[in-house]
Protein backbone atom coordinates (compact mmCIF):
# COMPACT_ATOMS: atom_id res chain seq x y z
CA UNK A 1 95.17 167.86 120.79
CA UNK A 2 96.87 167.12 117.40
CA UNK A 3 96.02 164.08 114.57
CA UNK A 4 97.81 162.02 116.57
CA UNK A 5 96.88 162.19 120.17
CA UNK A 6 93.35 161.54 118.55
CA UNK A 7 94.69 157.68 117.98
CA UNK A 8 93.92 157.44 121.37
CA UNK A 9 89.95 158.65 121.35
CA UNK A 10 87.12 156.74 120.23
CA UNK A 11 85.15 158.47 117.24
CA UNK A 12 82.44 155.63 117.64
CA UNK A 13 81.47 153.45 120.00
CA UNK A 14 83.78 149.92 119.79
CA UNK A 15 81.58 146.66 120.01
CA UNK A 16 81.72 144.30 122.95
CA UNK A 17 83.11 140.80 122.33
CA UNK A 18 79.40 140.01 122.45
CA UNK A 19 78.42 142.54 120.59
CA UNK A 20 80.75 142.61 117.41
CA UNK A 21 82.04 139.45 115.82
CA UNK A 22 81.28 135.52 115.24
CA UNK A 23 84.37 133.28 116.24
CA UNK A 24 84.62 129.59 116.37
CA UNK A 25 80.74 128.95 115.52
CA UNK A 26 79.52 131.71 117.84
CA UNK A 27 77.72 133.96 115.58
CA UNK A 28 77.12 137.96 115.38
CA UNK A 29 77.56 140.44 112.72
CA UNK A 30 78.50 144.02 112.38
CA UNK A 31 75.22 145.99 111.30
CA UNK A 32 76.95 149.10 109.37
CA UNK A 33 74.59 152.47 110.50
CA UNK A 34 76.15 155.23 108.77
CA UNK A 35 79.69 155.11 110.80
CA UNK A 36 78.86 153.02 113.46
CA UNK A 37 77.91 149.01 114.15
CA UNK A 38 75.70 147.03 116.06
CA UNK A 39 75.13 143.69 117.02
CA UNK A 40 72.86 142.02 114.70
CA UNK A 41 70.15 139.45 115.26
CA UNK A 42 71.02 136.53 118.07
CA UNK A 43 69.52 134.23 115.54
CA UNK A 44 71.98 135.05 112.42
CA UNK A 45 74.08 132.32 112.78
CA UNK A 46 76.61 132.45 109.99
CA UNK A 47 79.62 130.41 110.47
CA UNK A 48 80.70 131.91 107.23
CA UNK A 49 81.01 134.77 108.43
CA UNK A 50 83.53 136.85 110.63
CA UNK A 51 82.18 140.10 112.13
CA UNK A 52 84.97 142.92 113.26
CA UNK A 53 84.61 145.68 115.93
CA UNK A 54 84.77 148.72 115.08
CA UNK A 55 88.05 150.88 116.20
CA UNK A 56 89.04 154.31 115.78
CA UNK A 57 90.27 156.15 112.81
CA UNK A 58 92.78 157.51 114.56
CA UNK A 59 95.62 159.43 112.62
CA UNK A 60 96.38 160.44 109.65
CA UNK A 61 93.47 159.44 107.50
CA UNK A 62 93.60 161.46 104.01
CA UNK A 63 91.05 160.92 101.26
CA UNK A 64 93.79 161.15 98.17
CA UNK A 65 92.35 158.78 95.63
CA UNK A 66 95.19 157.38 95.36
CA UNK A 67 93.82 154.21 93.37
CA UNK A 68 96.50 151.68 93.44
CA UNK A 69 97.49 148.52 94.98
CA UNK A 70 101.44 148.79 95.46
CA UNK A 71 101.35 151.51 98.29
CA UNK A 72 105.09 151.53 98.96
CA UNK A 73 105.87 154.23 95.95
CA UNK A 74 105.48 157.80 96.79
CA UNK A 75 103.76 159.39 93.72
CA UNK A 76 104.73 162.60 94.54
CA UNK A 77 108.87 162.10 94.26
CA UNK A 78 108.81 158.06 92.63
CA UNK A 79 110.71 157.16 96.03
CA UNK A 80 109.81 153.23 97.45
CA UNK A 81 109.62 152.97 101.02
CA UNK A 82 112.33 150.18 102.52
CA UNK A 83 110.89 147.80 104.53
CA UNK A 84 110.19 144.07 105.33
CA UNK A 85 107.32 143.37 102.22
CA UNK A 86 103.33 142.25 103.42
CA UNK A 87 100.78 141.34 101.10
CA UNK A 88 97.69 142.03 102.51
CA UNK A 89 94.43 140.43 101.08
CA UNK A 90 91.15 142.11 102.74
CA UNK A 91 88.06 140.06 101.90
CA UNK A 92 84.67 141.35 102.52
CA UNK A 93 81.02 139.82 102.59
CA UNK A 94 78.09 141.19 103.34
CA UNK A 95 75.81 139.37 106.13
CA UNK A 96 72.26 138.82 105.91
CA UNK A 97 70.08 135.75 107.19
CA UNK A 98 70.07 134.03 103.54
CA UNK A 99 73.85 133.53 104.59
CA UNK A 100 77.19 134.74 103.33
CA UNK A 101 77.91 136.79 100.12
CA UNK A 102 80.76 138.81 98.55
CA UNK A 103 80.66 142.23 98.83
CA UNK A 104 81.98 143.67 95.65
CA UNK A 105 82.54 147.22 94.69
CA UNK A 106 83.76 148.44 98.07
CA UNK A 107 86.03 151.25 98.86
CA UNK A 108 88.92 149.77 101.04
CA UNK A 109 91.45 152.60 101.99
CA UNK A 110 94.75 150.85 103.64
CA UNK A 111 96.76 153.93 105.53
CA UNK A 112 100.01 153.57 108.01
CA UNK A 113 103.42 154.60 109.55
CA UNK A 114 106.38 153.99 107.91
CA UNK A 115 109.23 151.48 110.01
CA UNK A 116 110.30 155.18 111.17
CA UNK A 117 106.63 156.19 112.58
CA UNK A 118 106.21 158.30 109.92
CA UNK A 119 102.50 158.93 108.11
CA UNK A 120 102.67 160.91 104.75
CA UNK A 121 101.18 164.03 103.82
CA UNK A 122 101.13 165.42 107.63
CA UNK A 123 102.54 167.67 109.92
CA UNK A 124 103.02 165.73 113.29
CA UNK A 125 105.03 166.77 116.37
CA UNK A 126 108.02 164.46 115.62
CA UNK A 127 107.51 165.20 111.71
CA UNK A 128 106.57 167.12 108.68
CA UNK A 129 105.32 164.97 105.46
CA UNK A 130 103.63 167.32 103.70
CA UNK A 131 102.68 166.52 100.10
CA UNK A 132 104.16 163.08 100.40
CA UNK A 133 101.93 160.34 99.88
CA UNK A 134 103.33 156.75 100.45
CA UNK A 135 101.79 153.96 102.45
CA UNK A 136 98.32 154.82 101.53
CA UNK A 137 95.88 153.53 98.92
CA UNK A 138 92.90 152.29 97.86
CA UNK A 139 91.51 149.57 96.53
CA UNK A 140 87.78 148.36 95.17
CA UNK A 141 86.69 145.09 96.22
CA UNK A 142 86.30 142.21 93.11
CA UNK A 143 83.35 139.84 92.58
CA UNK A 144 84.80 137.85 95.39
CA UNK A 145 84.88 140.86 97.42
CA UNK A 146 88.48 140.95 97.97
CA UNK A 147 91.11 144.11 97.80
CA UNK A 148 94.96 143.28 97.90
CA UNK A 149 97.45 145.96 98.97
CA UNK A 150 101.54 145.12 98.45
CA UNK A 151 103.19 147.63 101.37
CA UNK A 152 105.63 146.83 104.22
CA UNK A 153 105.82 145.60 107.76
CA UNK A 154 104.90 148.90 109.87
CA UNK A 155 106.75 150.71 112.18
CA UNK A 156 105.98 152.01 115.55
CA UNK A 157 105.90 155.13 117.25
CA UNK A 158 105.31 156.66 121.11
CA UNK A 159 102.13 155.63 122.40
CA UNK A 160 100.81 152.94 120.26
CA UNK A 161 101.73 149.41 119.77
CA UNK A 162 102.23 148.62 116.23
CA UNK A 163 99.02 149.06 113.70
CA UNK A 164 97.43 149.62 110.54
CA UNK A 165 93.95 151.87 109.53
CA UNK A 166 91.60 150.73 106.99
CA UNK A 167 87.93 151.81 105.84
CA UNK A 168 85.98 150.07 104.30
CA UNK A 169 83.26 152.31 102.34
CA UNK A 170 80.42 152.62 99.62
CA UNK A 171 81.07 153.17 96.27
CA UNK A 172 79.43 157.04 96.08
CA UNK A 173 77.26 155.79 93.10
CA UNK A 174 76.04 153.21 95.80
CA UNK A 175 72.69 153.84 98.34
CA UNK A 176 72.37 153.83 100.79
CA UNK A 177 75.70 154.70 101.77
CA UNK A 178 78.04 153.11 104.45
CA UNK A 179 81.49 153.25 106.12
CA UNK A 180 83.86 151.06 108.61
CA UNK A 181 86.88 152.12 109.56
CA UNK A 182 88.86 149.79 112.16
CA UNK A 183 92.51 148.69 112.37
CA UNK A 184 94.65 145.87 112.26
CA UNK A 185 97.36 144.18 114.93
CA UNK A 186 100.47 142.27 114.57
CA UNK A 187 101.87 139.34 116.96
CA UNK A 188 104.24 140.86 119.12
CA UNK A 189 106.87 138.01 119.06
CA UNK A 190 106.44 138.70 114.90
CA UNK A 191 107.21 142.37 115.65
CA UNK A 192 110.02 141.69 118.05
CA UNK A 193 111.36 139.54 114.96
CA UNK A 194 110.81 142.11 112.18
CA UNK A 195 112.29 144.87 113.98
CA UNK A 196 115.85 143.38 114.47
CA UNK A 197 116.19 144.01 110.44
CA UNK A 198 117.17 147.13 109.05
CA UNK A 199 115.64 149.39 108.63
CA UNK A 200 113.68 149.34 111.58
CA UNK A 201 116.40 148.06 113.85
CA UNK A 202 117.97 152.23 113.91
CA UNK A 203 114.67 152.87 116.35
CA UNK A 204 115.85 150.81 119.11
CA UNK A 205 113.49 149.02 121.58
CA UNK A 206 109.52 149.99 120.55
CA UNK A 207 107.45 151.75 123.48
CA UNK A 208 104.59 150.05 123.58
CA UNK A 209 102.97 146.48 123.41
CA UNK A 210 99.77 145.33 122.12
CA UNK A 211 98.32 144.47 125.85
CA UNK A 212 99.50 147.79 127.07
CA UNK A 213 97.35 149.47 124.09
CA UNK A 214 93.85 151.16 125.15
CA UNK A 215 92.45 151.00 121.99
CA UNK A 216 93.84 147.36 121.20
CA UNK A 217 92.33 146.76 124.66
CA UNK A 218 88.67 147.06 123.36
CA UNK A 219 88.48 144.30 120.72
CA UNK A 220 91.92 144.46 119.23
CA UNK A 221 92.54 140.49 119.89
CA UNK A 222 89.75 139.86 116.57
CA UNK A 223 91.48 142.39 114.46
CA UNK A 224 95.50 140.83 114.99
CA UNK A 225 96.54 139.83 111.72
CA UNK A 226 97.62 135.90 111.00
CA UNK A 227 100.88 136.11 108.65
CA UNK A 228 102.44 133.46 106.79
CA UNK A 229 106.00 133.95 105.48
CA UNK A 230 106.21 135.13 101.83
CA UNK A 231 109.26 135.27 99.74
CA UNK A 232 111.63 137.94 101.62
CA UNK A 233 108.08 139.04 104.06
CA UNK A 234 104.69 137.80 104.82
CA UNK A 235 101.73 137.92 103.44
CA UNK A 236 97.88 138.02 105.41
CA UNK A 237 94.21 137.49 104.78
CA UNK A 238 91.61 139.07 106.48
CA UNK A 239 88.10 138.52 106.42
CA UNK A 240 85.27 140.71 107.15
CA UNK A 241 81.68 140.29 107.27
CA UNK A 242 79.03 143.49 107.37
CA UNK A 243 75.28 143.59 107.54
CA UNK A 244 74.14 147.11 106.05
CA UNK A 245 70.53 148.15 106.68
C-alpha cells in the first residue's frame, strides 16, 4: 500500500459528532492526548469555542521547515503554482473551563495537491515530485492564535473528493507536547465552479464527491471550509478550539 492509498486509513480514531466538536451552542472540545482527541467534560460549555474531529494524515505529509506563508512558490526551482488564489486564516484557542483563549506559538503545517493532483516532494503511482516542494508550509500561530497561508484552490485526484491536510503542533521548546492533524473540505457546487477555469478545467469531470468520501463520511461536514470571494479567489477562516492535558 503506497502514501496514497493510506488517505484512505485512519491513523487515529475520528470523534463522533458527539464526541468531537461544539456547534450552534452545543458544547464539546477536542482533548489533545499525544496524537489523538477525546471528548472533554459534558459540563464545558464554551460557545466560544469550536472543537474539530480528528481525520487522517493521509498523504504526503513532509516535515520540510519550510517557514513561510505564500506556499504557491516552489523553493527548489522559484516556479509559482497556477491556480484559482485562497487565503486561508486558521485560528486556534485553547479550551479549558475558565473559557476561551488564543493559542499562540503553534506549529500549523498546511500541505495539498496541486489543481493536477499532484503533492510535491513524492513519488506516487501517477507521479514523481521529488525534491519539489510547493503547496506546503508552515506557519506559527500569533498572540491571537491565528496562522494565514496564501496558496490556491486544490485539485483532485482518483479516490478522494477534494481536500486539504493540516497539523496543528507544539512548538518543540513547548511541554508537554501535542499534535492534531485533520483536513479541510470544500462545497461541492464551489468546486464544480472552480474547476471550469483553467487550469483545472484540462482534468475533465472529478471522480469523487464529498458524500461519496469515507473519510469525509466520519466528521468531514465540521471541517468544510466557508469561502467568501476575494479579489480574483476566495479567502476562508477557520476556527479551532483544543483542550491539552
Amino acid at each position: 500500500m503506497n502514501d496514497r492509498e493510506k488517505d484512505d486509513q485512519q491513523t487515529g480514531r475520528i470523534l463522533t459528532r458527539r464526541e468531537a466538536f461544539t456547534v450552534l451552542g452545543a458544547a464539546a472540545g477536542a482533548r489533545i492526548i499525544g496524537s489523538f482527541a477525546q471528548a472533554a467534560p459534558a459540563e464545558a460549555v464554551l460557545p466560544g469555542c469550536v472543537g474539530r474531529p480528528e481525520q487522517t494524515e493521509g498523504p504526503y505529509f513532509l516535515d520540510m521547515k519550510l517557514d513561510r506563508s505564500d506556499i504557491r512558490s516552489d523553493p527548489s526551482d522559484g516556479s509559482v503554482i497556477d491556480g484559482v488564489p485562497l487565503l486561508l486564516e486558521l485560528r486556534v484557542s485553547q479550551i479549558t473551563r475558565q473559557g476561551c483563549t488564543p493559542l499562540s506559538g503553534a506549529v500549523v503545517d498546511l500541505w495539498h495537491c496541486d489543481p493536477f493532483g499532484v503533492y510535491s516532494g513524492v513519488q506516487d503511482p501517477r507521479f514523481d515530485s521529488t525534491g519539489k516542494k510547493f503547496l506546503r508550509g508552515y506557519q506559527v500561530t500569533d498572540d491571537a492564535g491565528a496562522a494565514r497561508f496564501t496558496t490556491v484552490y486544490p485539485g483532485w485526484y482518483p479516490g478522494r473528493t477534494v481536500h486539504m491536510h493540516f497539523k496543528i503542533r507544539s512548538n518543540p521548546s513547548t511541554q508537554p507536547s501535542f499534535e492534531f492533524t485533520s483536513q479541510l473540505y470544500f462545497d461541492d457546487a464551489l468546486s464544480d465552479l472552480v474547476y471550469r477555469q483553467s487550469p483545472y478545467s484540462s482534468r475533465g469531470r472529478r471522480m469523487m464527491r464529498n458524500h461519496e468520501d469515507g473519510v469525509f463520511k466520519v466528521g468531514g461536514d465540521q471541517l468544510l471550509l466557508a469561502l467568501t470571494p476575494h479579489g480574483q479567489g476566495y479567502a476562508a477562516t477557520f476556527d479551532i478550539g483544543l483542550q491539552r492535558t
